[in-house]
N, C-alpha and C. Protein backbone atom coordinates (compact mmCIF):
# COMPACT_ATOMS: atom_id res chain seq x y z
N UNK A 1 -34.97 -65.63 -49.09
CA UNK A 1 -34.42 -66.40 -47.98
C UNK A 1 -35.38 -67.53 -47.65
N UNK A 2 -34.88 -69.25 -46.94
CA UNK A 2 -35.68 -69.70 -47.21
C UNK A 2 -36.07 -70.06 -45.48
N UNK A 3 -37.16 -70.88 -44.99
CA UNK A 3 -37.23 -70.79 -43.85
C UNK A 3 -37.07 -72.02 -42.87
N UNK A 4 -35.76 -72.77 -44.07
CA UNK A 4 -35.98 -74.13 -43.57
C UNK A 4 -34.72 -74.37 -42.47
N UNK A 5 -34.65 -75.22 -41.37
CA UNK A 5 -33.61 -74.97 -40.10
C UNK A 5 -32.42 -75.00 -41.21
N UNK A 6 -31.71 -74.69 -40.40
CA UNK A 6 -30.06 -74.29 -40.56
C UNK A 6 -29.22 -75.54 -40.97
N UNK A 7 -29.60 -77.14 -39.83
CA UNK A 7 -28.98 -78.04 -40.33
C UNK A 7 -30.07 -79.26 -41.56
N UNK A 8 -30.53 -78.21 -41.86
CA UNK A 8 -31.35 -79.13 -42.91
C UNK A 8 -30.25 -78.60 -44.97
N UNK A 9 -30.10 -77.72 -44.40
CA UNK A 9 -29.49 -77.21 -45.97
C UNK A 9 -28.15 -77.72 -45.91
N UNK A 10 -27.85 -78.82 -47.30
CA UNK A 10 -26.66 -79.34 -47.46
C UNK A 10 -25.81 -78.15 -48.18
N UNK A 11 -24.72 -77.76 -47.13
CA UNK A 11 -23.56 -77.08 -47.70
C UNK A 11 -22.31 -77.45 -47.41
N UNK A 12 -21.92 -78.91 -47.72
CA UNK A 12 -21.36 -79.65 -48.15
C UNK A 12 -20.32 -79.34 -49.09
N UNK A 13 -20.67 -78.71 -49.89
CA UNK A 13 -19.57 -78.77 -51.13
C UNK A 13 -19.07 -77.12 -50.78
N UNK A 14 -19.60 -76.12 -50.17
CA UNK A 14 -18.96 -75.18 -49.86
C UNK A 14 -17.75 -75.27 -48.57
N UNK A 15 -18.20 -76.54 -47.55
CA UNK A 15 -16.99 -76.57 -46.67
C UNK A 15 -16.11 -77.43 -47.15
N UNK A 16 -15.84 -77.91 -48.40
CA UNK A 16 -15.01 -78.92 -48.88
C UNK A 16 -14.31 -77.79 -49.51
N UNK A 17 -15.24 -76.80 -50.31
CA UNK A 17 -14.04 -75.98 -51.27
C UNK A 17 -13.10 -75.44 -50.21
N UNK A 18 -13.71 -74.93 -48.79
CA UNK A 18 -13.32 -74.32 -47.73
C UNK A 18 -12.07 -74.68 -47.34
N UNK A 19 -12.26 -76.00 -47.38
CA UNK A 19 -10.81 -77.07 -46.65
C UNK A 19 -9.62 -77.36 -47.81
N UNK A 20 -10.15 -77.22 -49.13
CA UNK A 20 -8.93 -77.75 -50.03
C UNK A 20 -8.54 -76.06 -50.90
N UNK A 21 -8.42 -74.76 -50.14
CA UNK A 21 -8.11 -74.03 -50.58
C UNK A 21 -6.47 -73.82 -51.13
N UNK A 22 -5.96 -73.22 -52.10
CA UNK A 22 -4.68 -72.69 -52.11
C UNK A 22 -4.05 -73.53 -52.24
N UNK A 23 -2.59 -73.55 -52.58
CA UNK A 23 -1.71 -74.13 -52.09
C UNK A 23 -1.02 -74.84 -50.93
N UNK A 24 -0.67 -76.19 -50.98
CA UNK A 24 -0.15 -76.88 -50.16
C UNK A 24 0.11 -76.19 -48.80
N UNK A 25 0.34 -75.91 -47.31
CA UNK A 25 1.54 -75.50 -46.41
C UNK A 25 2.69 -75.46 -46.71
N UNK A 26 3.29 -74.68 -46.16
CA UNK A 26 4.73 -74.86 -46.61
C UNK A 26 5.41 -75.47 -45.20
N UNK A 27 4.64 -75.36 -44.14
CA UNK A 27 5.15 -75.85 -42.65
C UNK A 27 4.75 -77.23 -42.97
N UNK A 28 3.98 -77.59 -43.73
CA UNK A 28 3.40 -79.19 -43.54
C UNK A 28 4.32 -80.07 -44.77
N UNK A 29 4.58 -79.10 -45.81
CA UNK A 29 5.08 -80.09 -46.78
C UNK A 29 6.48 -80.28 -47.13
N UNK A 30 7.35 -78.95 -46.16
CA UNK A 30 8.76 -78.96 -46.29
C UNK A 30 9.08 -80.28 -45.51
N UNK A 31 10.31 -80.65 -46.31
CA UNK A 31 10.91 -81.49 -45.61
C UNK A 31 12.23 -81.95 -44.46
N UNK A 32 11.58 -81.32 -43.74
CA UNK A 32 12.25 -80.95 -42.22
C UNK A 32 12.88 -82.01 -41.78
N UNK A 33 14.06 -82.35 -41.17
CA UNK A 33 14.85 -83.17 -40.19
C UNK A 33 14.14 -83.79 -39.56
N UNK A 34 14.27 -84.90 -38.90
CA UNK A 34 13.06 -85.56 -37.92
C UNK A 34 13.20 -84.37 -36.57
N UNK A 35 14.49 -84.13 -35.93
CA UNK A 35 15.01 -83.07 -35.04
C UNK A 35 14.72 -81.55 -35.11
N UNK A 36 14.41 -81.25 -36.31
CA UNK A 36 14.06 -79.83 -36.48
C UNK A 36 12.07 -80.16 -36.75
N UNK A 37 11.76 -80.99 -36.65
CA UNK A 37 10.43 -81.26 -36.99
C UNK A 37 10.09 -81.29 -35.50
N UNK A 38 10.73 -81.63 -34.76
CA UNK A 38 9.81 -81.87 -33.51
C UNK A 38 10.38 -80.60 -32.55
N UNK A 39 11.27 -80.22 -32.86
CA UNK A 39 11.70 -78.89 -32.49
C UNK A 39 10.19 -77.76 -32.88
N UNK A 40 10.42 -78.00 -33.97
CA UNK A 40 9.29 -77.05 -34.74
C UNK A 40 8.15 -76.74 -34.12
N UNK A 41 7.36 -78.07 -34.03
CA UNK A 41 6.33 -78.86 -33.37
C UNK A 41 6.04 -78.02 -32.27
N UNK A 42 7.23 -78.34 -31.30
CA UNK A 42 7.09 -78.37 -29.83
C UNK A 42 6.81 -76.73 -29.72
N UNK A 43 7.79 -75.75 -30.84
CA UNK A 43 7.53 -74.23 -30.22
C UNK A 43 6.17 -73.93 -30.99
N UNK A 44 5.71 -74.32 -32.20
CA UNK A 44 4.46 -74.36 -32.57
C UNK A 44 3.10 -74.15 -31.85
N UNK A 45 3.31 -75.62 -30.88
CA UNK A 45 2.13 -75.80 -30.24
C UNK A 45 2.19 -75.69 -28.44
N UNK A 46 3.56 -75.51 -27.92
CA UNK A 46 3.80 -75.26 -26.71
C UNK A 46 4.20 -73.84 -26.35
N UNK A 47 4.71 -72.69 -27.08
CA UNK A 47 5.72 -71.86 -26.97
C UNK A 47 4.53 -70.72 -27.48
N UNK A 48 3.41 -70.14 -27.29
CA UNK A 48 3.05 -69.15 -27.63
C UNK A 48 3.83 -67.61 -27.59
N UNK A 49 4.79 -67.49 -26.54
CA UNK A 49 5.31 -66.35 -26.45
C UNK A 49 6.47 -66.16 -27.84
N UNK A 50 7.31 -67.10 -28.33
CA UNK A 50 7.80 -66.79 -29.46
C UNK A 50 6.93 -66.37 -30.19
N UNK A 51 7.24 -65.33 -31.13
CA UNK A 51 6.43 -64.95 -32.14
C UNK A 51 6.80 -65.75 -33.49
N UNK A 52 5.76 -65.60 -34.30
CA UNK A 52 5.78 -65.96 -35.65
C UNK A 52 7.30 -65.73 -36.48
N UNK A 53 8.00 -64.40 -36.33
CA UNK A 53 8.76 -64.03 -36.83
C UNK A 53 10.27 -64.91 -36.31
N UNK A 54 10.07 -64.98 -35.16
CA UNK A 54 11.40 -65.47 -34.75
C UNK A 54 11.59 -67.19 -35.51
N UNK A 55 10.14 -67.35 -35.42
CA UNK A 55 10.52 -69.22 -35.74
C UNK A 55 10.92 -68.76 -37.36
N UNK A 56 10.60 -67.98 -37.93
CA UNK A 56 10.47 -67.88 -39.50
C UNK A 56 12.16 -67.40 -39.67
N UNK A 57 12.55 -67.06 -39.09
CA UNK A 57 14.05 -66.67 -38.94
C UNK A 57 14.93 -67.78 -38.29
N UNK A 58 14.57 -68.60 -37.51
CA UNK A 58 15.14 -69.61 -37.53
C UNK A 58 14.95 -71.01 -38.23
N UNK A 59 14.01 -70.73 -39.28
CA UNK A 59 13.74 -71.66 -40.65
C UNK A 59 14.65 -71.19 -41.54
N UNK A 60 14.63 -69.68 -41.75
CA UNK A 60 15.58 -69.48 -42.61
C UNK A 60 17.08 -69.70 -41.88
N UNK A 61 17.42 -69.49 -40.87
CA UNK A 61 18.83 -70.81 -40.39
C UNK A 61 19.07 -71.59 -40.51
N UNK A 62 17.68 -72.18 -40.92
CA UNK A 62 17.71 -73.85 -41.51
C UNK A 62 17.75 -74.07 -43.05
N UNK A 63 17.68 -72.66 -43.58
CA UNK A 63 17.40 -73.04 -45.40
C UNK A 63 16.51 -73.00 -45.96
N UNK A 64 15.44 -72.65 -44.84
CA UNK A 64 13.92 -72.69 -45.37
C UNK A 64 13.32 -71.62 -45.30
N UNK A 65 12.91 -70.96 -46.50
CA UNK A 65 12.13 -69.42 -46.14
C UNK A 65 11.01 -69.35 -46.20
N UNK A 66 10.45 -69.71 -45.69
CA UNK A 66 8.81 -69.65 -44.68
C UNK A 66 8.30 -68.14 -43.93
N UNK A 67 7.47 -67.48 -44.68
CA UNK A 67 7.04 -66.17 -44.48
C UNK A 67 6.40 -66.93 -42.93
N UNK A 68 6.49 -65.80 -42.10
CA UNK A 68 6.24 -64.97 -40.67
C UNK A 68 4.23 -65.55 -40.93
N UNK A 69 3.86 -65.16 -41.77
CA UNK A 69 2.58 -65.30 -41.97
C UNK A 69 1.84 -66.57 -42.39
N UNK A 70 2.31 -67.12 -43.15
CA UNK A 70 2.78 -68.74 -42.94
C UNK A 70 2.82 -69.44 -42.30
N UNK A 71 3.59 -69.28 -41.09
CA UNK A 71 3.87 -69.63 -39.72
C UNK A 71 2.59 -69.90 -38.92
N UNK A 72 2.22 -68.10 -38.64
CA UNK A 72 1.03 -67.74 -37.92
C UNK A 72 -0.13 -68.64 -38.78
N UNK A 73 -0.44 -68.39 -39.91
CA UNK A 73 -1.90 -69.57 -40.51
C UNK A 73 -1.73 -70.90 -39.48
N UNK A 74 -0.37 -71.61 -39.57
CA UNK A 74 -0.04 -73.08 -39.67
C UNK A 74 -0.28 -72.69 -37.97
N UNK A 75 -0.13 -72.00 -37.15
CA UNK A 75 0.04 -72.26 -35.71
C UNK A 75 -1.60 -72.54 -35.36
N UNK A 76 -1.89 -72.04 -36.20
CA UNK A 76 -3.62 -71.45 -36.28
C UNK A 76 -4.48 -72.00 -36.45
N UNK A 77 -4.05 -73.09 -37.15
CA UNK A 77 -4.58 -74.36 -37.64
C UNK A 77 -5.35 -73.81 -38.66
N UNK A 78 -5.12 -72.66 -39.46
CA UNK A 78 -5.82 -71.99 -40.59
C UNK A 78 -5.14 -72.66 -42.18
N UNK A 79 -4.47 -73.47 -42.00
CA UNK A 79 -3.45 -73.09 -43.52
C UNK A 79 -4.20 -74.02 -43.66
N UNK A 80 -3.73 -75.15 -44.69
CA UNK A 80 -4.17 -76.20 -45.95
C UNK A 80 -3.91 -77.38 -45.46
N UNK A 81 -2.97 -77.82 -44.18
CA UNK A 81 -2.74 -79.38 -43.71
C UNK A 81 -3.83 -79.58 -43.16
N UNK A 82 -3.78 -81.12 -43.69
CA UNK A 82 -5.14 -82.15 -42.91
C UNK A 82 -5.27 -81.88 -41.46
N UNK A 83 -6.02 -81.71 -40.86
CA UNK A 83 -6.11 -81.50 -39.47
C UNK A 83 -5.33 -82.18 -38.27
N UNK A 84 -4.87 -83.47 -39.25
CA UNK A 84 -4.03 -84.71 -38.62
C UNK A 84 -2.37 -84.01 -38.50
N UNK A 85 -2.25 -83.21 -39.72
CA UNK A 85 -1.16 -82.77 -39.72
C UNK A 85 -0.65 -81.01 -38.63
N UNK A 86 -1.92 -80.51 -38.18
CA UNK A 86 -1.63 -79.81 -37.58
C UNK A 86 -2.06 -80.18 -35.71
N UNK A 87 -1.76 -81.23 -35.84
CA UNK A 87 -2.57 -81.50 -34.74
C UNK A 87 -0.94 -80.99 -33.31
């Protein structure tokens, strides 16, 4: 172990692998209605009491089958969109 401060060691290329993990979103890259996008949006980031499951069931109303878990990453700001995109 070495004993040099914490922000002296470049780990740089480990929070890059960090950020470009996996596959695309599927909340960020489907191509949603402008109306069902801001619908989306709004219970996303305003509506905590819906659960994950219900929005994922009303994607699939829409044609889109977007796992429950999926959902929850993307609400989470955990999945793969640019930060711009989960904002």
């Amino acid at each position: 172990m070495t004993d040099e401060p914490l922000d002296a060691v470049d780990v740089s290329e480990f929070e890059e692998a960090r950020a470009h993990k996996g596959s695309l979103c599927s909340i960020g890259t489907t191509p949603f209605t402008a109306e069902q996008r801001t619908k989306l949006d709004f219970v996303l980031d305003h509506r905590p009491d819906i659960p994950h499951t219900a929005i994922a069931k009303v994607l699939k109303g829409w044609s889109y089958t977007i796992a429950a878990s999926t959902v929850g990453r993307h609400r989470k700001r955990q999945c793969t969109c640019p930060p711009a995109d989960r904002a």
